[in-house]
Structures are given as C-alpha cells and as structure tokens.
N, C-alpha and C. Protein backbone atom coordinates (compact mmCIF):
# COMPACT_ATOMS: atom_id res chain seq x y z
N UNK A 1 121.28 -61.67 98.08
CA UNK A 1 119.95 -61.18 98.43
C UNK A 1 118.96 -61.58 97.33
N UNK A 2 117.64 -61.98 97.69
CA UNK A 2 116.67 -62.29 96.64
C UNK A 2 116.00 -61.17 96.53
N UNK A 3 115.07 -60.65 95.40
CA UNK A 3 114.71 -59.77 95.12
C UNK A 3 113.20 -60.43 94.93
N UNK A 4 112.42 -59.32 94.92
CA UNK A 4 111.14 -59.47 94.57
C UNK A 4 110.44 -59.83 94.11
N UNK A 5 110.89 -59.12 92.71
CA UNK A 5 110.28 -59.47 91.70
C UNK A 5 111.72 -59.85 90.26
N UNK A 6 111.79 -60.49 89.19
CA UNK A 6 112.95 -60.09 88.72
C UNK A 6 113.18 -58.94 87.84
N UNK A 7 114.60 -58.98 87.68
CA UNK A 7 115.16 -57.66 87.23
C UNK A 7 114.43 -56.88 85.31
N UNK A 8 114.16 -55.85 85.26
CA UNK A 8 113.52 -55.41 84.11
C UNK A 8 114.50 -56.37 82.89
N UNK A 9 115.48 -56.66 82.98
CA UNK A 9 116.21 -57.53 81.77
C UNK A 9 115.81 -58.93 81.88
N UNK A 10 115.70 -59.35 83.18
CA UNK A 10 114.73 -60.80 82.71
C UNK A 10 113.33 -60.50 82.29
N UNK A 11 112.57 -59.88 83.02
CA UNK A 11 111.66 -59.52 82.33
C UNK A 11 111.35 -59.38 80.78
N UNK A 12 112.31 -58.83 80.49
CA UNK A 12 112.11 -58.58 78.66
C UNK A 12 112.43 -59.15 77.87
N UNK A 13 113.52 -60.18 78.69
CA UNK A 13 114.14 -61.46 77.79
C UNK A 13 113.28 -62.30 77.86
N UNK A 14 112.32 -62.37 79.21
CA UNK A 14 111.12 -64.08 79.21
C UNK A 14 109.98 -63.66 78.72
N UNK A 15 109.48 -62.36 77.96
CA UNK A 15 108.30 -61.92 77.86
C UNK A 15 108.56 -61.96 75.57
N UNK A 16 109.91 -61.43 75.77
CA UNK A 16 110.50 -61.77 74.34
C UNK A 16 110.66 -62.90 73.87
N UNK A 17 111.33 -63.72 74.72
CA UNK A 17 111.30 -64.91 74.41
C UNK A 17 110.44 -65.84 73.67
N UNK A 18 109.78 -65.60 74.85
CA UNK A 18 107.72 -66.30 75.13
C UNK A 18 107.04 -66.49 73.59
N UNK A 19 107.04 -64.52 73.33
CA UNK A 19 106.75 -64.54 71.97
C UNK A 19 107.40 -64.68 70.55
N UNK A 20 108.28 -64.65 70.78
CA UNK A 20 109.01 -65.66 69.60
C UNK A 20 109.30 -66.97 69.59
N UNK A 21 109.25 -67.91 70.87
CA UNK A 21 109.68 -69.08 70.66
C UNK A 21 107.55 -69.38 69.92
N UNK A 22 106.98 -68.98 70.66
CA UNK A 22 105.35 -69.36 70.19
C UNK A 22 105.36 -68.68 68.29
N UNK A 23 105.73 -67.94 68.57
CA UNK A 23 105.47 -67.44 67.04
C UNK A 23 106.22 -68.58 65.90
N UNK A 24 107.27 -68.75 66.78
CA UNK A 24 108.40 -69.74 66.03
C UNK A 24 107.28 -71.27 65.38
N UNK A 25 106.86 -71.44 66.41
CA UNK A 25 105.78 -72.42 66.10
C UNK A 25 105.21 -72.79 65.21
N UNK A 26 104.07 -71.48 65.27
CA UNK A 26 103.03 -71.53 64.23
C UNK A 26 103.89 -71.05 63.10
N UNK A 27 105.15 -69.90 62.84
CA UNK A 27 105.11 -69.70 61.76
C UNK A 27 105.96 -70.92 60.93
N UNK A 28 106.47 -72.03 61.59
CA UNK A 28 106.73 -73.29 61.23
C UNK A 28 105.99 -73.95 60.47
N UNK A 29 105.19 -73.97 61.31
CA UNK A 29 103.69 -74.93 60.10
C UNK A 29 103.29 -74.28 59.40
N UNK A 30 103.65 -73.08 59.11
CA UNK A 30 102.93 -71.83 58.25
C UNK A 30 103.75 -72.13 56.71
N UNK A 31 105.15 -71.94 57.37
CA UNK A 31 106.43 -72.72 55.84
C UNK A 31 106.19 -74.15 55.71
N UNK A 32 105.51 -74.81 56.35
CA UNK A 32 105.26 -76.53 55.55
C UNK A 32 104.63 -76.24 54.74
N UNK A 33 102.88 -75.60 55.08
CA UNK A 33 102.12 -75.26 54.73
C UNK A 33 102.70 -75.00 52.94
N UNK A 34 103.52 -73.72 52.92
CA UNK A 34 103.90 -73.20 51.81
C UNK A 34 104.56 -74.34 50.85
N UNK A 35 105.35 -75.05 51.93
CA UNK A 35 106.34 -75.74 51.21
C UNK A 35 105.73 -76.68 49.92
N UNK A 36 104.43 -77.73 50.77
CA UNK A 36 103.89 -78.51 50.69
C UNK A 36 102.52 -77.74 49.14
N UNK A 37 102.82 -76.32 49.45
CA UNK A 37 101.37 -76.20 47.88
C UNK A 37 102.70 -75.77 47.40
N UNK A 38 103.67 -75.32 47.65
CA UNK A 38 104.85 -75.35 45.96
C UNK A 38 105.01 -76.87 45.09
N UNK A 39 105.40 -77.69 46.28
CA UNK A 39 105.31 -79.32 45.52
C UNK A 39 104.19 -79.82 44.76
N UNK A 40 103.40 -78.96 45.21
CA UNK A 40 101.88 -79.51 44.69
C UNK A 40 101.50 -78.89 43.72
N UNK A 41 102.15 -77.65 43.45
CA UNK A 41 101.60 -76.93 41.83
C UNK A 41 101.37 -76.05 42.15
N UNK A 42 100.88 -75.56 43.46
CA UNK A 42 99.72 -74.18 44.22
C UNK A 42 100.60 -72.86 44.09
N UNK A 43 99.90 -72.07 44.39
CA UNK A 43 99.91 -70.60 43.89
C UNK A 43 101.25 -70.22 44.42
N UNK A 44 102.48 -71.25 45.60
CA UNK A 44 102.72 -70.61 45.77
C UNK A 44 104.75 -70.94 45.17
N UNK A 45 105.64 -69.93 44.87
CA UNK A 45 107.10 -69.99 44.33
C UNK A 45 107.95 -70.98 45.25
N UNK A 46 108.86 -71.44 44.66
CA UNK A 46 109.76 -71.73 45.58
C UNK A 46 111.13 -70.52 46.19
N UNK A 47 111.02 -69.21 45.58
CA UNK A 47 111.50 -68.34 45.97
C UNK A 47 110.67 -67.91 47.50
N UNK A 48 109.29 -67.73 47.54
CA UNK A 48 108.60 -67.22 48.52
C UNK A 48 109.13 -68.63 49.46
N UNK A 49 109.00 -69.93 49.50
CA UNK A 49 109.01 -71.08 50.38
C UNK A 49 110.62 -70.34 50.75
N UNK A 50 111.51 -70.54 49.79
CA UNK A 50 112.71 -70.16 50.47
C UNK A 50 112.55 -69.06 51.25
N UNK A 51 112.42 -68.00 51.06
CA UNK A 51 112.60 -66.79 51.95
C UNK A 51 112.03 -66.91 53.17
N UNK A 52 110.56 -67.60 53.22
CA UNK A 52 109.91 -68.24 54.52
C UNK A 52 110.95 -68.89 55.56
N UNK A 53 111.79 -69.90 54.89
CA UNK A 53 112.45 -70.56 55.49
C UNK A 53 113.89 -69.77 55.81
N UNK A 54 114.17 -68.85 55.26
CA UNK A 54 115.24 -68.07 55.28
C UNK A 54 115.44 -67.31 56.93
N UNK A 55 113.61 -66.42 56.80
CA UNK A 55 113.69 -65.99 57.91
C UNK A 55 113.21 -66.70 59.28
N UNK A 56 113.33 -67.46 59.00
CA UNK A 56 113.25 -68.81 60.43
C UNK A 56 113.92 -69.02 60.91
N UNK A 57 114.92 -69.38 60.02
CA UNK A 57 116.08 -69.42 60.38
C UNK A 57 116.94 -68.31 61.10
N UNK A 58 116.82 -67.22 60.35
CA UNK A 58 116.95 -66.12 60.75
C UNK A 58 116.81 -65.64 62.54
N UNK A 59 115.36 -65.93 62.16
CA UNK A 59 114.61 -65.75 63.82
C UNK A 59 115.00 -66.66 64.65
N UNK A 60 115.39 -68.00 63.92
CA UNK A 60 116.26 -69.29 64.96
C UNK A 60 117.43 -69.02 65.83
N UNK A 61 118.33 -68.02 64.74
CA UNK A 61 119.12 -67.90 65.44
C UNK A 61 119.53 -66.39 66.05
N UNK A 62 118.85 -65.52 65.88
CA UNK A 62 117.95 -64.20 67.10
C UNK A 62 117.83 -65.00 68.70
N UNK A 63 117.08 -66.10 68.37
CA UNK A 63 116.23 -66.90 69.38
C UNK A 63 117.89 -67.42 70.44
N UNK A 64 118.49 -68.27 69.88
CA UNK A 64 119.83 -68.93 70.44
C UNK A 64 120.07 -67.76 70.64
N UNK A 65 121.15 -66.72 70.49
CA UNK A 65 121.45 -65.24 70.92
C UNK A 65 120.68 -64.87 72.52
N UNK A 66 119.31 -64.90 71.64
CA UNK A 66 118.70 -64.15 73.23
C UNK A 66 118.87 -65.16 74.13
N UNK A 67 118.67 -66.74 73.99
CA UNK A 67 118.44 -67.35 75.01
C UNK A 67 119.99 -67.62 76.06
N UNK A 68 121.24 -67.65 75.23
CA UNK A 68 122.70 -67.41 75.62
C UNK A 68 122.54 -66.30 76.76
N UNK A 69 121.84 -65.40 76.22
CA UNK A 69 122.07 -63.79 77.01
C UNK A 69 121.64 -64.47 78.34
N UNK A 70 120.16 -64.67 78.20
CA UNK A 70 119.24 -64.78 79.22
C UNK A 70 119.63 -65.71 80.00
N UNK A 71 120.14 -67.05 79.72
CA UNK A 71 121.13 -68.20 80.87
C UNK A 71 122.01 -67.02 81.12
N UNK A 72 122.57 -66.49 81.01
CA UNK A 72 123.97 -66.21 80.80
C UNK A 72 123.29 -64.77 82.33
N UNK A 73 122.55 -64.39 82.18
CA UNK A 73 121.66 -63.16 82.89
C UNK A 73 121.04 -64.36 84.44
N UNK A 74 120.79 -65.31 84.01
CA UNK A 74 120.32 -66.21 85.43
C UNK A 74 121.06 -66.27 85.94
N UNK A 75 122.56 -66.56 85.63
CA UNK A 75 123.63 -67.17 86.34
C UNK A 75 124.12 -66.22 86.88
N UNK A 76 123.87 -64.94 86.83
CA UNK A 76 125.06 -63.61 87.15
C UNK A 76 123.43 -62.42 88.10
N UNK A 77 122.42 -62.75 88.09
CA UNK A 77 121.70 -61.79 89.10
C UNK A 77 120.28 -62.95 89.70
N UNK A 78 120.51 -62.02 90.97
CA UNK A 78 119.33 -63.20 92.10
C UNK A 78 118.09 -63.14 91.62
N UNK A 79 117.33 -64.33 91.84
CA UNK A 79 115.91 -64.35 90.99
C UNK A 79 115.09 -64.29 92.32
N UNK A 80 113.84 -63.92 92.46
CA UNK A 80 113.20 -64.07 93.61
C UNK A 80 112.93 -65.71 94.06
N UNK A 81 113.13 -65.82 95.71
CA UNK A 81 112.43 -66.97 95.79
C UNK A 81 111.30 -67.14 95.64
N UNK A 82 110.91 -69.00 95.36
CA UNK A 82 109.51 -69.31 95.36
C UNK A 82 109.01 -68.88 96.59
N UNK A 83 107.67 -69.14 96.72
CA UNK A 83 106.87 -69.19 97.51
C UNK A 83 106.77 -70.01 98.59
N UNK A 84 107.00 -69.05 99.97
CA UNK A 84 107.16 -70.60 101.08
C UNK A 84 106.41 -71.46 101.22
N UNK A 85 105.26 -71.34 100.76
CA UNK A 85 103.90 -71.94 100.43
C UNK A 85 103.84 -73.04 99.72
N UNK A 86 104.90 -73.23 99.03
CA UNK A 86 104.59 -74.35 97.98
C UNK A 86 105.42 -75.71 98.18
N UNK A 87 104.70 -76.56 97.88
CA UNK A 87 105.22 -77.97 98.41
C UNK A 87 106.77 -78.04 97.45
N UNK A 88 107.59 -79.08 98.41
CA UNK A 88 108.73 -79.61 97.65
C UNK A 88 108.64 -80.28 96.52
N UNK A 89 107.25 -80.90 95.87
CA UNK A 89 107.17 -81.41 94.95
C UNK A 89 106.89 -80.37 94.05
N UNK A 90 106.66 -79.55 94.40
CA UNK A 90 105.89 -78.30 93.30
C UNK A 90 107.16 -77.16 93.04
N UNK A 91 107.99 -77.29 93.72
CA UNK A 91 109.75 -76.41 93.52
C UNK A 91 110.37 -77.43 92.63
N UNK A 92 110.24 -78.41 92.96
CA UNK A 92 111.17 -79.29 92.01
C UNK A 92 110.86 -79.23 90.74
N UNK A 93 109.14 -79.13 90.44
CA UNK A 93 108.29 -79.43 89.22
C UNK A 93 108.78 -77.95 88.68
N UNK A 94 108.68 -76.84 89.31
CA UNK A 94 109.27 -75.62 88.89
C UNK A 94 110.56 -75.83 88.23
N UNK A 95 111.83 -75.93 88.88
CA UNK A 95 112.65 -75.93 89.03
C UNK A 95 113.53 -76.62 87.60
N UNK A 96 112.52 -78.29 87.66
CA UNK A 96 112.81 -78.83 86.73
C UNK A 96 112.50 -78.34 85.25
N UNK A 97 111.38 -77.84 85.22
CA UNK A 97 110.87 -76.73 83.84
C UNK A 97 111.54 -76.15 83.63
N UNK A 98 111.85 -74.69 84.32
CA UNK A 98 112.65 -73.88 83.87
C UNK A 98 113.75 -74.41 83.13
N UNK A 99 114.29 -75.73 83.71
CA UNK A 99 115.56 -76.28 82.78
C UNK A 99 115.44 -76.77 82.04
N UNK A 100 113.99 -77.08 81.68
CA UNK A 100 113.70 -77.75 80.25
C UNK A 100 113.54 -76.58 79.15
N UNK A 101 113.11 -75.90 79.83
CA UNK A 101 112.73 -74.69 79.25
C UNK A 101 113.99 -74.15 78.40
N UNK A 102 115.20 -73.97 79.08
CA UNK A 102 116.23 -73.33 78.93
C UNK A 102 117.00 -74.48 77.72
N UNK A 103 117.03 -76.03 78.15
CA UNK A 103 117.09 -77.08 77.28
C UNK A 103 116.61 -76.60 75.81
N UNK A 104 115.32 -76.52 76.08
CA UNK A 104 114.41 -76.56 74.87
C UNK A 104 114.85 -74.67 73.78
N UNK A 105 115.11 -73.62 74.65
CA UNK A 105 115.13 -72.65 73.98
C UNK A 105 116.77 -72.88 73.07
N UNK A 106 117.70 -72.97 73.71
CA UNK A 106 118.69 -73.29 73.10
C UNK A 106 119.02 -74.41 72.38
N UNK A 107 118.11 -75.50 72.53
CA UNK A 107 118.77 -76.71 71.62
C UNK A 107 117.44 -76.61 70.33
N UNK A 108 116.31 -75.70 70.35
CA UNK A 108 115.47 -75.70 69.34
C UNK A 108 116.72 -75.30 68.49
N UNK A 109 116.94 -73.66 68.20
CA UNK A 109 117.92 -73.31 67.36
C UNK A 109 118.64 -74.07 66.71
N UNK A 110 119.67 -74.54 68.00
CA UNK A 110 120.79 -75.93 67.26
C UNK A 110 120.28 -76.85 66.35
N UNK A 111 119.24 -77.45 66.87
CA UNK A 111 118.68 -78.30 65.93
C UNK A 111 118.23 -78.17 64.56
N UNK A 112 117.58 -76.75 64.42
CA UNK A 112 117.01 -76.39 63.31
C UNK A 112 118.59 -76.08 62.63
N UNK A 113 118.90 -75.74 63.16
CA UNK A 113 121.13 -75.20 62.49
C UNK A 113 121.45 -76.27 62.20
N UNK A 114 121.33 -77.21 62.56
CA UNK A 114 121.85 -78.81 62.14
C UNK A 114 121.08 -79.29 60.96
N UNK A 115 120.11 -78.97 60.97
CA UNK A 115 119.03 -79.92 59.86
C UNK A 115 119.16 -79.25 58.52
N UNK A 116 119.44 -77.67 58.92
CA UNK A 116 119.74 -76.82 57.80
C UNK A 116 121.12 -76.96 57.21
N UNK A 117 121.82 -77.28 58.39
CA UNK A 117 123.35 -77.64 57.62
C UNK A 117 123.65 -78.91 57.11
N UNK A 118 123.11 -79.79 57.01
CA UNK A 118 123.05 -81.15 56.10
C UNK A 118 121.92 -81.00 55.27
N UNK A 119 121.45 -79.90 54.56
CA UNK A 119 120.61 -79.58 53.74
C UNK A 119 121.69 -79.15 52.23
N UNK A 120 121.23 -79.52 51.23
CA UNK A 120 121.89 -79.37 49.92
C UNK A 120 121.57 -77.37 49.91
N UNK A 121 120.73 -77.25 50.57
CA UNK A 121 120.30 -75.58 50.12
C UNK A 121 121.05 -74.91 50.91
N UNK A 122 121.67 -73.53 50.08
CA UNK A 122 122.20 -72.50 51.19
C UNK A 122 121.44 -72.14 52.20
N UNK A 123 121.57 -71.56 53.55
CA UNK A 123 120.87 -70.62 54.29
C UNK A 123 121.43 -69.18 53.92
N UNK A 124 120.31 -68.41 54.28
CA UNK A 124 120.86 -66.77 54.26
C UNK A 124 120.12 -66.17 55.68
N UNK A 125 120.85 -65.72 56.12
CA UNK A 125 120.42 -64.59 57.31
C UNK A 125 120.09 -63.48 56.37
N UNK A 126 118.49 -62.55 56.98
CA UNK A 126 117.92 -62.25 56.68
C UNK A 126 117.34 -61.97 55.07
N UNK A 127 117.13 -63.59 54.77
CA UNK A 127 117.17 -63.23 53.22
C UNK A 127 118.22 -62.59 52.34
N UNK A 128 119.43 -62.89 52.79
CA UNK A 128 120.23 -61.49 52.23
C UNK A 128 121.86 -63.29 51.43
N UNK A 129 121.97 -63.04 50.70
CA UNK A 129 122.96 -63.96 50.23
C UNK A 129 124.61 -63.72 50.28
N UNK A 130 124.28 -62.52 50.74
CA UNK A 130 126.06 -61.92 51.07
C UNK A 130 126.40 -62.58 52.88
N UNK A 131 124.85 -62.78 53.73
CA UNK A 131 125.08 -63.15 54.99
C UNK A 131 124.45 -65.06 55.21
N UNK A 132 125.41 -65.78 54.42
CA UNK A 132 125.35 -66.94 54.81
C UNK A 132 125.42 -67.61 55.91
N UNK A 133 124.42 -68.02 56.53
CA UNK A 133 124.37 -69.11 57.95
C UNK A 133 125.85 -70.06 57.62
N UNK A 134 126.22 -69.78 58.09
CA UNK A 134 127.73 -71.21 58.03
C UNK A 134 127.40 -72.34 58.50
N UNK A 135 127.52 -73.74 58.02
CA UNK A 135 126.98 -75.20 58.32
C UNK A 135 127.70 -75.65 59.58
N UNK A 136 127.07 -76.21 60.22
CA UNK A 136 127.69 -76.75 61.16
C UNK A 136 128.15 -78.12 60.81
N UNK A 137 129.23 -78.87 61.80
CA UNK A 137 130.03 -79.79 61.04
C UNK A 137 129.02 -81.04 61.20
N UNK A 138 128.56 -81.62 60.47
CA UNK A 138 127.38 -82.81 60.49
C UNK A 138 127.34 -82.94 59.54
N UNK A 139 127.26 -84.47 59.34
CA UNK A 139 126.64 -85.39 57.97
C UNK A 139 125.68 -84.67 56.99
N UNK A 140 126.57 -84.72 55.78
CA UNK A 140 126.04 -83.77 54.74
C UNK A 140 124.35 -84.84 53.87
N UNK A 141 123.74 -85.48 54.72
CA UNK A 141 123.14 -86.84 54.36
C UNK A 141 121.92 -86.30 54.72
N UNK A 142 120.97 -86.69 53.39
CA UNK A 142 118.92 -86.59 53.64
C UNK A 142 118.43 -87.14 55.15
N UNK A 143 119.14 -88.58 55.65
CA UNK A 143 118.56 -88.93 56.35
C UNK A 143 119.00 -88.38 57.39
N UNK A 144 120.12 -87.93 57.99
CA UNK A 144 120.57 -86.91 58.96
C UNK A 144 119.35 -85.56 58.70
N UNK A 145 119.23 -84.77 57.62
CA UNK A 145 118.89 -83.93 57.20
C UNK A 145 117.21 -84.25 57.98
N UNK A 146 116.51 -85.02 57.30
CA UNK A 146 115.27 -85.22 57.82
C UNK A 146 115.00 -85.62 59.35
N UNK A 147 116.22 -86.72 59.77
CA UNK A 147 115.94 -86.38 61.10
C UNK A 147 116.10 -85.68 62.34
N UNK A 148 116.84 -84.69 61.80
CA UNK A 148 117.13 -83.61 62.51
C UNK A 148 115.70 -82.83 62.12
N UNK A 149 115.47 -82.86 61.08
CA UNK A 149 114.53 -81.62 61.10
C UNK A 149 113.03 -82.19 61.66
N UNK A 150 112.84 -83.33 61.93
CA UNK A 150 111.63 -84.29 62.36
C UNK A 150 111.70 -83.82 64.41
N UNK A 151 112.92 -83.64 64.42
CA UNK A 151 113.36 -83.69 65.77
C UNK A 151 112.69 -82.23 66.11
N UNK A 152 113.27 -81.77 64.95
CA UNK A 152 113.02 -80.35 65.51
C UNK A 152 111.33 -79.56 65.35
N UNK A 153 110.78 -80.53 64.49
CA UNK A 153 109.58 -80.21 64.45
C UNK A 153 108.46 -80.89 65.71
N UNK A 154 108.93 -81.88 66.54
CA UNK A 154 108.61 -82.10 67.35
C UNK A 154 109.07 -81.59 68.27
N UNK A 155 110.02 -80.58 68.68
CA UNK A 155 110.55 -79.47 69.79
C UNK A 155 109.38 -78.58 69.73
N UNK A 156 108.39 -78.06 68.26
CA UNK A 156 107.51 -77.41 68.67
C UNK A 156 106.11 -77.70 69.86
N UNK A 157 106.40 -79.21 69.48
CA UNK A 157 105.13 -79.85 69.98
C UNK A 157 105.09 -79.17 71.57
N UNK A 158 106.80 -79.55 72.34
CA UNK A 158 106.74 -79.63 73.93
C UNK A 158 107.35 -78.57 74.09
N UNK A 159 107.51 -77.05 73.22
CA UNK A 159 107.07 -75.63 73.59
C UNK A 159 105.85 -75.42 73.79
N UNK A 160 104.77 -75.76 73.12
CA UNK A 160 102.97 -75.61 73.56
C UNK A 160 102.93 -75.66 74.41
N UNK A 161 103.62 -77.35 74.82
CA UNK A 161 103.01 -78.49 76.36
C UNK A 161 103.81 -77.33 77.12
N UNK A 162 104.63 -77.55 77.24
CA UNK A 162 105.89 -76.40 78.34
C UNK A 162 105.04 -75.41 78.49
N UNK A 163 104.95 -74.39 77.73
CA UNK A 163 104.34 -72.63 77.82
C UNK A 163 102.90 -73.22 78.61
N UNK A 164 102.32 -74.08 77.94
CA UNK A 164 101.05 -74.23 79.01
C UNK A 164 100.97 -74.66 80.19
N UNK A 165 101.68 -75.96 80.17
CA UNK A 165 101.70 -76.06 82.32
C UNK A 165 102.26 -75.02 82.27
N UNK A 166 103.31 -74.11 82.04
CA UNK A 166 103.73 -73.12 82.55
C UNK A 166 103.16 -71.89 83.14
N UNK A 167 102.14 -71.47 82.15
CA UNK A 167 100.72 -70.91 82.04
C UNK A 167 100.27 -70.89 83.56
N UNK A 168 99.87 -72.31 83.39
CA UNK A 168 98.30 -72.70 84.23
C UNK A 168 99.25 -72.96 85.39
N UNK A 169 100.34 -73.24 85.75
CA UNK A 169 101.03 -73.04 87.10
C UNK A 169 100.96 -71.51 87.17
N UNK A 170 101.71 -70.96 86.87
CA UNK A 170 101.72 -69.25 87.03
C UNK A 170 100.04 -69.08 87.34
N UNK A 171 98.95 -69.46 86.61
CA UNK A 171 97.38 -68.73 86.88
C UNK A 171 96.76 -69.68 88.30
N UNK A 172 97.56 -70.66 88.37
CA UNK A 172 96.67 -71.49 90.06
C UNK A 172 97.31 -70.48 90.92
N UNK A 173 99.10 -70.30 90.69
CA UNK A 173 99.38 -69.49 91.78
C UNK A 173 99.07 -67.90 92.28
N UNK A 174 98.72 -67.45 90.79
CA UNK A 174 98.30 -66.07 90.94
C UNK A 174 96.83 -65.95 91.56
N UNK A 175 95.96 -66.83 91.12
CA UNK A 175 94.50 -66.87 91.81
C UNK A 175 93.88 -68.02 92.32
N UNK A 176 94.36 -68.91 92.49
CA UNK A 176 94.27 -69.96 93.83
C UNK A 176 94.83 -69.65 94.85
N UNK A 177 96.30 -69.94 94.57
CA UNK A 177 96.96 -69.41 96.09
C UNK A 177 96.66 -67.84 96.62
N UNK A 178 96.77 -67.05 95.23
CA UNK A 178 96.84 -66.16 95.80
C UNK A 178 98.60 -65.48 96.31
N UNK A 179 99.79 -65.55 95.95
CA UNK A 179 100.90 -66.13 96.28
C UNK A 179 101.52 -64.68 95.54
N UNK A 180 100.72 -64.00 94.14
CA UNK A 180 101.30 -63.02 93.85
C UNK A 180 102.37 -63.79 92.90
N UNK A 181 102.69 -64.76 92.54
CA UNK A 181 103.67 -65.28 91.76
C UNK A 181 103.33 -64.53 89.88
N UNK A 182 103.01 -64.73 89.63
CA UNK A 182 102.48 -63.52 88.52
C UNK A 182 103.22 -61.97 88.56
N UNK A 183 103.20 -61.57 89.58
CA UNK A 183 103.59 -60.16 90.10
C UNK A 183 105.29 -60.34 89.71
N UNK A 184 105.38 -61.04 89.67
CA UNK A 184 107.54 -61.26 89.66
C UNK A 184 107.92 -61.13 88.01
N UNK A 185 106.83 -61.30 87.17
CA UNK A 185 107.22 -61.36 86.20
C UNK A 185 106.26 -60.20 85.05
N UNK A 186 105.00 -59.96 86.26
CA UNK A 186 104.31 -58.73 85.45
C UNK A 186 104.54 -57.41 86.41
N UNK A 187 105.23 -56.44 86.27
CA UNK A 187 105.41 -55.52 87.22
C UNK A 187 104.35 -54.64 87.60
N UNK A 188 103.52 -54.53 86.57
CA UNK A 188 102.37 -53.83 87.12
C UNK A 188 100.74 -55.11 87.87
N UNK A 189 101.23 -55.99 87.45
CA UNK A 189 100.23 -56.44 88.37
C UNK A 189 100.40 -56.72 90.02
N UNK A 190 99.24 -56.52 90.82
CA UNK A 190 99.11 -56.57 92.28
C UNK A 190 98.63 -57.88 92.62
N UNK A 191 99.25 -58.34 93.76
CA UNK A 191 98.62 -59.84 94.23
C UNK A 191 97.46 -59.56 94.98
C-alpha cells in the first residue's frame, strides 16, 4: 500500500539530513578558510584548524550512519506515489535524483574517510584522542591524500546543485501544479 504522505522517520531523517549535509558544506570552506590563515601566520592555531577538522569528520561520519539508516528505512516502508500528473520524463528525473542523492550522501562520508585515512594526521571522533577514526585500507600517499580530498571537495559543489533542482522541483510542484507534493514531506502543510 502507498501512503500519503511519508512516514514521521523519513521525515526526520530527510529534514536532518538536508541540514547537515548543507551545513557540511559551508562549514567545509569555513576549515580551509582556517586552515589556509594558520599557513599564513593569521590569528588562527593549528590546534583550533585541527579540532575544526576533527569535528567534520566527526559530523562525516554521524552523516554515513544516518544516511545507512535512511536507505536502509526506503527499502523496508512504502513511500507515497508520485503524482499521476507528472510526465515520464519528470519520474525518471525524480527518480534518478533521489539516487544521486543517496549516491552522494553516502559516498560524501567515504570519501572524506579515505582522504583522511591516507593523511599522515590522526583523526579523533569528537575531538576526543581515546576515540580514533580507524583508516581505511588505501594508499598511505599525498597524492591519493589530495585527490581524494579534491574529490570530495567537489561532492560539495553537486550537494548545492542537487538540494536546489531539488528545491525548485518540490516549489513548481507545490505551486504550479498545485499537486500538494510538498505536503508528503511537510506534514503540516495543505495543498
């Protein structure tokens, strides 16, 4: 049976998500930012750059966790259908997102876990040095190191692009069509 709207646990996993994979973002360029005035002399430690990067990591892998749950929550309860309204090209364009989406939430993490584990520096979960991130098995090498982490800094780029068509599909259908598609994922709003 399809349901309505989806269940209060997707709900809180795509609304959680949302805002941490976006936060993940900016607070990315926020630790270059840092990284880049420690190299430079600027006001700021390389203790503070580390801990920045500590809890990124941190939140990286929060992020993999929830997103495991949340596949793991698609595959096991019915999501509402689309809209009979909407062309076959526009289910597919759906269809295909969401799996990028799901691509992109789980392989950001990995990636950033990879770039960190061919890094000469420990990781620590939550800043804390008794809870070491364990390396994953990959080339202990700068240039592995950098291009993993190049990779992964361009995963932020096509979370923006993603969350925004995502956006502006969800806002044509909620007030162009008119379709109520909005309503499946905000429970208190009315179509």
């Amino acid at each position: 049976m399809t349901e309505a709207r989806y269940s209060a646990v997707a709900i809180i996993l795509h609304w959680l998500l949302a805002v941490l994979l976006i936060g993940m973002v900016f607070y990315g360029w926020y630790m270059e930012g840092l990284l880049e005035d420690a190299q430079s002399g600027g006001g700021t430690s390389l203790t503070e750059v580390q801990t920045a990067y500590n809890m990124h990591k941190t939140t990286g892998i929060i992020v993999l966790v929830l997103s495991l749950i949340r596949l793991g929550w698609r595959f096991t309860h019915p999501v509402p259908a689309l809209p009979e309204g909407m062309k076959p090209w526009e289910k597919t364009v759906a269809h295909g997102t969401h799996m990028v989406f799901y691509a992109i939430m789980i392989g950001m993490p990995v990636g950033g876990w990879m770039a960190s584990s061919a890094s000469p520096f420990p990781s620590y979960l939550f800043n804390n040095p008794e809870l070491t991130l364990p390396r994953l098995p990959v080339p202990q090498t700068e240039a592995f190191a950098g291009t993993m982490g190049s990779a992964h800094g361009a995963g932020g780029w096509v979370i923006l692009i993603l969350v925004g068509l995502h956006a502006a599909a969800a806002l044509k259908h909620q007030f162009l069509n008119r379709d109520n598609l909005l309503g499946r994922m905000i429970p208190f709003l009315k179509g």
